[in-house]
C-alpha atoms as a PDB file:
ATOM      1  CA  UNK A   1      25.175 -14.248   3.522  1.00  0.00           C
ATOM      2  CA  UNK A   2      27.743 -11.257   3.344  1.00  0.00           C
ATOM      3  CA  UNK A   3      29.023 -10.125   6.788  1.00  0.00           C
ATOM      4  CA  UNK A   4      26.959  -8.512   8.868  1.00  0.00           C
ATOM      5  CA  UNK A   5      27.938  -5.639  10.426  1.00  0.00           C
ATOM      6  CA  UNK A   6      24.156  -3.978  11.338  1.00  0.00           C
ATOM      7  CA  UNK A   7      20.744  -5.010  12.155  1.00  0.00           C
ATOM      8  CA  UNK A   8      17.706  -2.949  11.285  1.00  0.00           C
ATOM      9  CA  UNK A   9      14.452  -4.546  13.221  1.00  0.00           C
ATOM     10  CA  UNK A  10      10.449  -3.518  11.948  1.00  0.00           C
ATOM     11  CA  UNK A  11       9.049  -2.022  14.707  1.00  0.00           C
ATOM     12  CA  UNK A  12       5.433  -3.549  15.504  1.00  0.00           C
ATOM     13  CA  UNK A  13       5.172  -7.308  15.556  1.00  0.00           C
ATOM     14  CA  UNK A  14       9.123  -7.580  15.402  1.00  0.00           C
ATOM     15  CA  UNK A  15      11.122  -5.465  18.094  1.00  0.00           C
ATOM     16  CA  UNK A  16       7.635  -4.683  20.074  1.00  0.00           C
ATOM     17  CA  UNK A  17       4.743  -6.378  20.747  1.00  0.00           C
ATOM     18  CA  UNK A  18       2.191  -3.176  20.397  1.00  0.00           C
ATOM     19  CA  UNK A  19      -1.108  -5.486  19.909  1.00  0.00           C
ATOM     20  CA  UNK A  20      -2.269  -4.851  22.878  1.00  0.00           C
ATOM     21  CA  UNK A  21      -2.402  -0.988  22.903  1.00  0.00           C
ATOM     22  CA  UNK A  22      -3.399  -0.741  19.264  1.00  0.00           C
ATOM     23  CA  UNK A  23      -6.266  -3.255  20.123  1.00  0.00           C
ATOM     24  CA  UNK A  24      -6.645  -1.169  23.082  1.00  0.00           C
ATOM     25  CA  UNK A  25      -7.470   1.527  20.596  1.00  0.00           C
ATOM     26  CA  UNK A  26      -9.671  -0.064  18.682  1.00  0.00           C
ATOM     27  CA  UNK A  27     -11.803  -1.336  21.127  1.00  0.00           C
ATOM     28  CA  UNK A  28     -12.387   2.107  22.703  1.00  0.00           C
ATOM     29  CA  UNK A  29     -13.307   3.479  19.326  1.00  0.00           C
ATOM     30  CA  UNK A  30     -15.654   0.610  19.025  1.00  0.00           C
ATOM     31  CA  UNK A  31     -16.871   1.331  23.137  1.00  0.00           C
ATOM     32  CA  UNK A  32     -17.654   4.876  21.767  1.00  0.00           C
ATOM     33  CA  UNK A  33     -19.913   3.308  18.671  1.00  0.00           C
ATOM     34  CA  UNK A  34     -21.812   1.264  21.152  1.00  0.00           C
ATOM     35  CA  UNK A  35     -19.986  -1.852  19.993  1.00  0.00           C
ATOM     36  CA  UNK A  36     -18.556  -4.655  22.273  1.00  0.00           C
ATOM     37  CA  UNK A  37     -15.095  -4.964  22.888  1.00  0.00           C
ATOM     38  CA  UNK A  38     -12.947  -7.425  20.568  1.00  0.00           C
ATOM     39  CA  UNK A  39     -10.853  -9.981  21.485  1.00  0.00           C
ATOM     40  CA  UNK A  40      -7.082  -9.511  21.524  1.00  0.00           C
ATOM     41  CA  UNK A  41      -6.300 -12.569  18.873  1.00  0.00           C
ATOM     42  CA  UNK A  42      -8.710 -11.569  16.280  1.00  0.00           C
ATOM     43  CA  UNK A  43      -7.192  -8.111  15.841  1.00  0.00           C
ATOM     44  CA  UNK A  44      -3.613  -9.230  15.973  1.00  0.00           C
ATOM     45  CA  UNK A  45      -2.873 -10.696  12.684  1.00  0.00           C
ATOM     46  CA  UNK A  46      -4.088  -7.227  11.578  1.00  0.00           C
ATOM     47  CA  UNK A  47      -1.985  -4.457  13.622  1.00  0.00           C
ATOM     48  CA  UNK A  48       0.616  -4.825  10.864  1.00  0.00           C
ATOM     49  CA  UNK A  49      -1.723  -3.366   8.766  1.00  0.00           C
ATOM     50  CA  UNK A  50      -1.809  -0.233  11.265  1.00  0.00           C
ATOM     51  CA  UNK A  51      -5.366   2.076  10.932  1.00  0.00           C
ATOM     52  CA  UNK A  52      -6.277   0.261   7.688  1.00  0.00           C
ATOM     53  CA  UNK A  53      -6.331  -3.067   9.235  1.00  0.00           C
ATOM     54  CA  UNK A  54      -7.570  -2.024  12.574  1.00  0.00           C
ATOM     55  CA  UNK A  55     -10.323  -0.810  11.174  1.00  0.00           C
ATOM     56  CA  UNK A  56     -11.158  -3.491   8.612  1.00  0.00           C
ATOM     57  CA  UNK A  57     -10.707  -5.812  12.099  1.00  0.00           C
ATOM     58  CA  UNK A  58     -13.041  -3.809  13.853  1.00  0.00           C
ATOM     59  CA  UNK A  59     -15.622  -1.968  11.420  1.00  0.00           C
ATOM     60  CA  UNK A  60     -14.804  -3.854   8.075  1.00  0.00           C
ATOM     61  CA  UNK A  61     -14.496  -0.113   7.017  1.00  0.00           C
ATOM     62  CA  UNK A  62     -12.360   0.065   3.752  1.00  0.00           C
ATOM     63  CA  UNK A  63     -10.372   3.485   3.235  1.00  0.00           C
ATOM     64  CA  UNK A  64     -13.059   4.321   0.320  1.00  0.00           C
ATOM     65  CA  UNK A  65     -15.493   4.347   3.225  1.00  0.00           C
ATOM     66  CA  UNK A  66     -17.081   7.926   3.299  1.00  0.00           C
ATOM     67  CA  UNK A  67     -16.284   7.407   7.011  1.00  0.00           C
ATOM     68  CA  UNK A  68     -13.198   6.063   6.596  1.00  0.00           C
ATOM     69  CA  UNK A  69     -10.751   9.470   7.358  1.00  0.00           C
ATOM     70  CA  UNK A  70     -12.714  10.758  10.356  1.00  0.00           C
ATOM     71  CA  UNK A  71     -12.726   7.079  12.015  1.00  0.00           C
ATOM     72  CA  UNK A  72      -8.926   6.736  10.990  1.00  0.00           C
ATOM     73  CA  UNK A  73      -8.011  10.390  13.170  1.00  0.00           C
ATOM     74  CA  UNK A  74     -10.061   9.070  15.615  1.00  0.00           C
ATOM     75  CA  UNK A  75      -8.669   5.789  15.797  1.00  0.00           C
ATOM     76  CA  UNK A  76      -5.104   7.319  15.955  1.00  0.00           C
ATOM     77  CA  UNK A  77      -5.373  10.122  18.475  1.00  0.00           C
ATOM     78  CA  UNK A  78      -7.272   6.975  21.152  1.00  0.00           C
ATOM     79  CA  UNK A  79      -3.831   5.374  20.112  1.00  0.00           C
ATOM     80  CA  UNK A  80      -1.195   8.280  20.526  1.00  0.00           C
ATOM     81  CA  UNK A  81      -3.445   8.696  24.023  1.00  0.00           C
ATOM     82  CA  UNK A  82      -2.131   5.422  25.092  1.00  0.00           C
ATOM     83  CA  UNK A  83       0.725   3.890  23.154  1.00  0.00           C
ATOM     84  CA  UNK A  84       2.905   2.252  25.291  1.00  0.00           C
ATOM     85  CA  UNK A  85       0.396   0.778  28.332  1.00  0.00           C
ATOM     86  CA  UNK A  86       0.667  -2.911  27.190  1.00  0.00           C
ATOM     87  CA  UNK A  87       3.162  -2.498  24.653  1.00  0.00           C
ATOM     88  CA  UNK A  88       6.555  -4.428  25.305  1.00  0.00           C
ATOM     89  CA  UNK A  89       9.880  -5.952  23.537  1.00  0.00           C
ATOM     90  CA  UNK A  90       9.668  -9.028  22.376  1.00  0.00           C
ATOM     91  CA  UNK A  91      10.381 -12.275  24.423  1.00  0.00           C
ATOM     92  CA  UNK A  92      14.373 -12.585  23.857  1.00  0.00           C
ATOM     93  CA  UNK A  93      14.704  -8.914  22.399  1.00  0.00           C
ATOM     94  CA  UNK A  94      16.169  -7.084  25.214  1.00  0.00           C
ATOM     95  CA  UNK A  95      18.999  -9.811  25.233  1.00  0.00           C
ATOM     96  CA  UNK A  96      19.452  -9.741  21.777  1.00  0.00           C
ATOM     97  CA  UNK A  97      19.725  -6.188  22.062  1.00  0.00           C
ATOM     98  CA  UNK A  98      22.273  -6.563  24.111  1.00  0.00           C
ATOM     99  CA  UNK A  99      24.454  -9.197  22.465  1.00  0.00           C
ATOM    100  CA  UNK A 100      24.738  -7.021  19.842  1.00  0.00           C
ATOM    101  CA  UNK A 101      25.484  -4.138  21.472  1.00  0.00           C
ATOM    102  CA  UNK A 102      28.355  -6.701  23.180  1.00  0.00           C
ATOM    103  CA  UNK A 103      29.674  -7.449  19.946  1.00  0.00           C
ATOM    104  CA  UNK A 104      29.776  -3.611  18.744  1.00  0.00           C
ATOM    105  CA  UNK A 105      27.630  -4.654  16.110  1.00  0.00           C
ATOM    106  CA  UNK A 106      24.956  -1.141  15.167  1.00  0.00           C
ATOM    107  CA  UNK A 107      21.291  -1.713  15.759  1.00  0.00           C
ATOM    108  CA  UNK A 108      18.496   0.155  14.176  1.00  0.00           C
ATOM    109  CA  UNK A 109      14.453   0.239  13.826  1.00  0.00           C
ATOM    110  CA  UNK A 110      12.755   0.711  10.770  1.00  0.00           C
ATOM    111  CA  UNK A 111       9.230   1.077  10.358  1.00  0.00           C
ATOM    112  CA  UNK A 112       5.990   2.113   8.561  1.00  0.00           C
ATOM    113  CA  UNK A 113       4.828   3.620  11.889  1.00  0.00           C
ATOM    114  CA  UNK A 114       4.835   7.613  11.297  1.00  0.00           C
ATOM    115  CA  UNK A 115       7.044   9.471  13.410  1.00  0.00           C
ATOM    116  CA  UNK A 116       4.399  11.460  15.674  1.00  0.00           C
ATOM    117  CA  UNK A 117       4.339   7.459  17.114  1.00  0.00           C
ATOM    118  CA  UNK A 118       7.195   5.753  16.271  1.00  0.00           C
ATOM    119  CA  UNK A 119       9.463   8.821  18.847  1.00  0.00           C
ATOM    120  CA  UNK A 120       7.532   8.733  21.502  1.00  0.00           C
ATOM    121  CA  UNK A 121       6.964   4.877  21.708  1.00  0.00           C
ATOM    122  CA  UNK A 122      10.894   4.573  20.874  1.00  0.00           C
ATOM    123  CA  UNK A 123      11.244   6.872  24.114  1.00  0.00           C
ATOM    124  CA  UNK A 124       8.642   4.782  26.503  1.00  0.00           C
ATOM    125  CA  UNK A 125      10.846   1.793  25.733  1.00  0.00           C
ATOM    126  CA  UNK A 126      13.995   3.222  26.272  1.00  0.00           C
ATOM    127  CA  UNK A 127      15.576   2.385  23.254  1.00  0.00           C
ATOM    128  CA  UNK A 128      16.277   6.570  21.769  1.00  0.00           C
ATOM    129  CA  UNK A 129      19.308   6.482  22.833  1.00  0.00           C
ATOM    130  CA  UNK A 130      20.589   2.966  21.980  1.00  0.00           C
ATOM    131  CA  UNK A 131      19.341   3.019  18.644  1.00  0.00           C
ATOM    132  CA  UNK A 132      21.679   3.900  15.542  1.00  0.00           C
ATOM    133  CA  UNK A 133      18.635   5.169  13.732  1.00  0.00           C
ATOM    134  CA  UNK A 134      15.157   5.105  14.025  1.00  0.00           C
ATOM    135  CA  UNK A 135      13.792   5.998  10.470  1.00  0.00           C
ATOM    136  CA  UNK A 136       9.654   6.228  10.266  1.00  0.00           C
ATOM    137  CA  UNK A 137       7.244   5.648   7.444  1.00  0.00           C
ATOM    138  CA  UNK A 138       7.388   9.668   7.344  1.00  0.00           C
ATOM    139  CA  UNK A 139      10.787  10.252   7.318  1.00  0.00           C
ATOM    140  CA  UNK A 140      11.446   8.826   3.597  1.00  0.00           C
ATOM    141  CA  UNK A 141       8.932  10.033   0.568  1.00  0.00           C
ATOM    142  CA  UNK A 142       7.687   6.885   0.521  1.00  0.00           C
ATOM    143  CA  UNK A 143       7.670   4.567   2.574  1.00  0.00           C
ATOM    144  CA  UNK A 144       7.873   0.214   2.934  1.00  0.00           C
ATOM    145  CA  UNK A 145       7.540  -1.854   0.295  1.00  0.00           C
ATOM    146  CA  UNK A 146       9.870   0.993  -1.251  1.00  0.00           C
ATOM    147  CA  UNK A 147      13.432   0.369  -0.440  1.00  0.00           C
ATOM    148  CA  UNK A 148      14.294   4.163   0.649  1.00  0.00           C
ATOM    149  CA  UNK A 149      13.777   3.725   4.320  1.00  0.00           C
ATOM    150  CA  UNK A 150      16.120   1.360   4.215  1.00  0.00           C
ATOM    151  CA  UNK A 151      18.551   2.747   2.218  1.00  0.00           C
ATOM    152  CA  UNK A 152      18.030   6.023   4.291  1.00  0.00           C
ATOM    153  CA  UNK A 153      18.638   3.692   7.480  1.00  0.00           C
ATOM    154  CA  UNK A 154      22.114   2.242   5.955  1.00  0.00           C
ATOM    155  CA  UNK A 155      23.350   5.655   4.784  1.00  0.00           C
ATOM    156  CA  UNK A 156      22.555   7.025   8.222  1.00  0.00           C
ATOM    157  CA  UNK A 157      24.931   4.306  10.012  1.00  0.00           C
ATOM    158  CA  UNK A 158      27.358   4.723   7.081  1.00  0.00           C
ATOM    159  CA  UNK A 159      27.080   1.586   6.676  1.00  0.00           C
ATOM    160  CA  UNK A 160      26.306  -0.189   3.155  1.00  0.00           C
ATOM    161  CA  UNK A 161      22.807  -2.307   2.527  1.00  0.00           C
ATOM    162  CA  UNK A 162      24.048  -5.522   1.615  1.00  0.00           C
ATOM    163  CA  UNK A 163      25.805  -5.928   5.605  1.00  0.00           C
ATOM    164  CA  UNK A 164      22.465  -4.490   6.967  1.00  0.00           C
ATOM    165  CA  UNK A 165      20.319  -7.471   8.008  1.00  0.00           C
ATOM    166  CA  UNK A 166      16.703  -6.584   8.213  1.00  0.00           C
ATOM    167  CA  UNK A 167      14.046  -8.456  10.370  1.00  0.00           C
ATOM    168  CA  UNK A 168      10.554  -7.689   9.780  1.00  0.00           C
ATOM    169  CA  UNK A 169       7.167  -9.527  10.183  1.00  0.00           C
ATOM    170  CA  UNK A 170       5.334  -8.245   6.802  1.00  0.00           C
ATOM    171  CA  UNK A 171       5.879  -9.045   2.942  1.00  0.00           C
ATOM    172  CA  UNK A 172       6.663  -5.433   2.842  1.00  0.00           C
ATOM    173  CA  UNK A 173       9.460  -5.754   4.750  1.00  0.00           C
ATOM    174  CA  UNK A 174      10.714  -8.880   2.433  1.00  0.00           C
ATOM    175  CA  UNK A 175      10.153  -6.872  -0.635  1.00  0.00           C
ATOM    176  CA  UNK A 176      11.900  -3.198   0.653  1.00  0.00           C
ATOM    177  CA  UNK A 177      15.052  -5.463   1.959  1.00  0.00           C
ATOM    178  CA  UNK A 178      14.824  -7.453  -1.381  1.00  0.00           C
ATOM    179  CA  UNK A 179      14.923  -4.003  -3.550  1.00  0.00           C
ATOM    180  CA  UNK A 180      17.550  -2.659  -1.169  1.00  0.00           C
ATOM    181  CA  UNK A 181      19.909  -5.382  -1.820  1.00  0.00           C
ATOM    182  CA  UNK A 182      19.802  -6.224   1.717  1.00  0.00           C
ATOM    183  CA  UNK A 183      19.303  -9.626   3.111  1.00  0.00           C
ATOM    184  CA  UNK A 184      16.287 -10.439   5.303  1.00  0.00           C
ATOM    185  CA  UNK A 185      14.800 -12.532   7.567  1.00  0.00           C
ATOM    186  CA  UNK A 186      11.270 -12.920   8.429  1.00  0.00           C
ATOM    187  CA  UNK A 187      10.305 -13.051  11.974  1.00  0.00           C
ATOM    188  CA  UNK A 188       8.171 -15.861  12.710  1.00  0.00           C
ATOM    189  CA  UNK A 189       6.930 -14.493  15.996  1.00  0.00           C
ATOM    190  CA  UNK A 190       5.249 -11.961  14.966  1.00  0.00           C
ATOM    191  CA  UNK A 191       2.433 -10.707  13.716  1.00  0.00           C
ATOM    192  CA  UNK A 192       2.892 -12.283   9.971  1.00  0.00           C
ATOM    193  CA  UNK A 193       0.651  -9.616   8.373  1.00  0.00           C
ATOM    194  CA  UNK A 194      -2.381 -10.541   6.452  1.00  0.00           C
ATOM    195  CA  UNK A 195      -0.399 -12.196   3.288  1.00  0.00           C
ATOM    196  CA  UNK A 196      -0.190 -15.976   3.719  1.00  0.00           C
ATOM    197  CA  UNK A 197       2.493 -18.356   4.534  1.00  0.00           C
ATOM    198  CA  UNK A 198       5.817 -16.110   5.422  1.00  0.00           C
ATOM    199  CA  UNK A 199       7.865 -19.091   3.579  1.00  0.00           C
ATOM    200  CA  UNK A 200       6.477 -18.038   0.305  1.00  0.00           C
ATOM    201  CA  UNK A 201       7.869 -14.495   0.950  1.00  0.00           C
ATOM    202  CA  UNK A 202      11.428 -15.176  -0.310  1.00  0.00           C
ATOM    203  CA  UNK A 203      13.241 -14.146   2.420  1.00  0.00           C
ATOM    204  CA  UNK A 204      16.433 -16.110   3.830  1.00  0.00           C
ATOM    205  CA  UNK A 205      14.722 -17.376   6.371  1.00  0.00           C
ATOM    206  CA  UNK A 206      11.521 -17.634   8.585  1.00  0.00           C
ATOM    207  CA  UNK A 207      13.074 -17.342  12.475  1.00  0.00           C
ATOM    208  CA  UNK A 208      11.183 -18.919  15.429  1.00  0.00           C
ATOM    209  CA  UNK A 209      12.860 -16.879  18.149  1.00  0.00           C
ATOM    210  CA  UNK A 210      14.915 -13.466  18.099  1.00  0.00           C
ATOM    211  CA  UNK A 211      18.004 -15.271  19.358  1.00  0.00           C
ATOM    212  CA  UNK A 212      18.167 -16.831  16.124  1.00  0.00           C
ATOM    213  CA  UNK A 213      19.039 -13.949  14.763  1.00  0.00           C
ATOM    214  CA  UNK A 214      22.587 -14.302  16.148  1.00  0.00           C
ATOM    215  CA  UNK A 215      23.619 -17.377  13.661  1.00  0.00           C
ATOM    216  CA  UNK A 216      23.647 -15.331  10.977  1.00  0.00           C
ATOM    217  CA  UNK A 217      26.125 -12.755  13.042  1.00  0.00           C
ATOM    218  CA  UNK A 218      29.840 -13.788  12.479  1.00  0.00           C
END
């Protein structure tokens, strides 16, 4: 692996845990279709998936659904109501976060999450104005698995792709680092998507704990 001289994290499932509030969501949307609430763990491996998977979890309503668009707004302004209540940084983050930031080496986030969430959540964790960029699934014309966010991220730091070291939780992420020429590590805590083993996703490694992330750091 070249040397490393940046870190660009996914947002939900791999710098946050944000389960519980888009769960939270969900289950008030279902509250309001005179549905019982869901448990936390069978919505989880789908909050990668953000409104699509939320509500295939909860409604096994497909976007062709006539419904589909006026459930999705719905589903997202219950969301932006309440998006950081439960949400936290993953166990081991906010030291990572640190050690980096100790070393002088850049930090940045990533994500598929459009921006009217991504700033404010960034905000509720306190993390605006550590952050070398915060790029959203909005900010590029198209987002993960394209590689543009992530070039957009590198060019932002001034800093080229291949020593940019991305960490996501999603094939996406595996395949925009992989067309970005940047190397990539899955992160095996979180929420692992709905697309199998993350070992068959070719990245350079599956990590069990965000400290890991720190051997591939010279």
């Amino acid at each position: 692996m070249p040397l490393i001289r940046a870190v660009l994290f996914d947002l939900d499932g791999t710098l946050a845990d944000t389960a519980g509030d888009l769960a939270g969501a969900l289950n008030t949307l279902r509250a309001e279709h005179s549905l019982a609430a869901l448990p936390l763990e069978h919505m989880r491996a789908h909050t990668s998936s953000g409104a699509r998977g939320m509500l295939k979890a909860g409604f096994d309503m497909e976007p062709e659904d006539a419904r589909y668009l006026t459930m999705r707004e719905r589903f997202l302004d219950l969301y932006a109501a309440a998006l950081c209540v439960h949400t936290r940084l993953f166990e081991g983050m906010p030291e990572l976060l640190g050690e980096l930031e100790r070393r002088a080496i850049a930090w940045g986030i990533v994500t598929n999450k459009p921006r009217r969430f991504t700033d404010p959540l960034v905000q509720a964790l306190e993390l605006h104005r550590r952050a070398a960029c915060v790029v959203s699934g909005d900010t590029t014309a198209k987002p993960k698995p394209a590689p543009e966010p992530l070039f957009y991220a590198a060019q932002a730091m001034r800093i080229a792709p291949e020593a940019c070291l991305y960490v996501g939780d999603d094939l996406r992420d595996v395949q925009s680092a992989r067309s970005a020429g940047m190397p990539v590590v899955a992160a095996g805590w979180g929420y692992l998507g709905e697309e199998g083993d993350p070992a068959d996703w070719a990245a350079d490694a599956v990590l069990a704990h965000p400290a890991e992330i720190l051997d591939y750091l010279a």
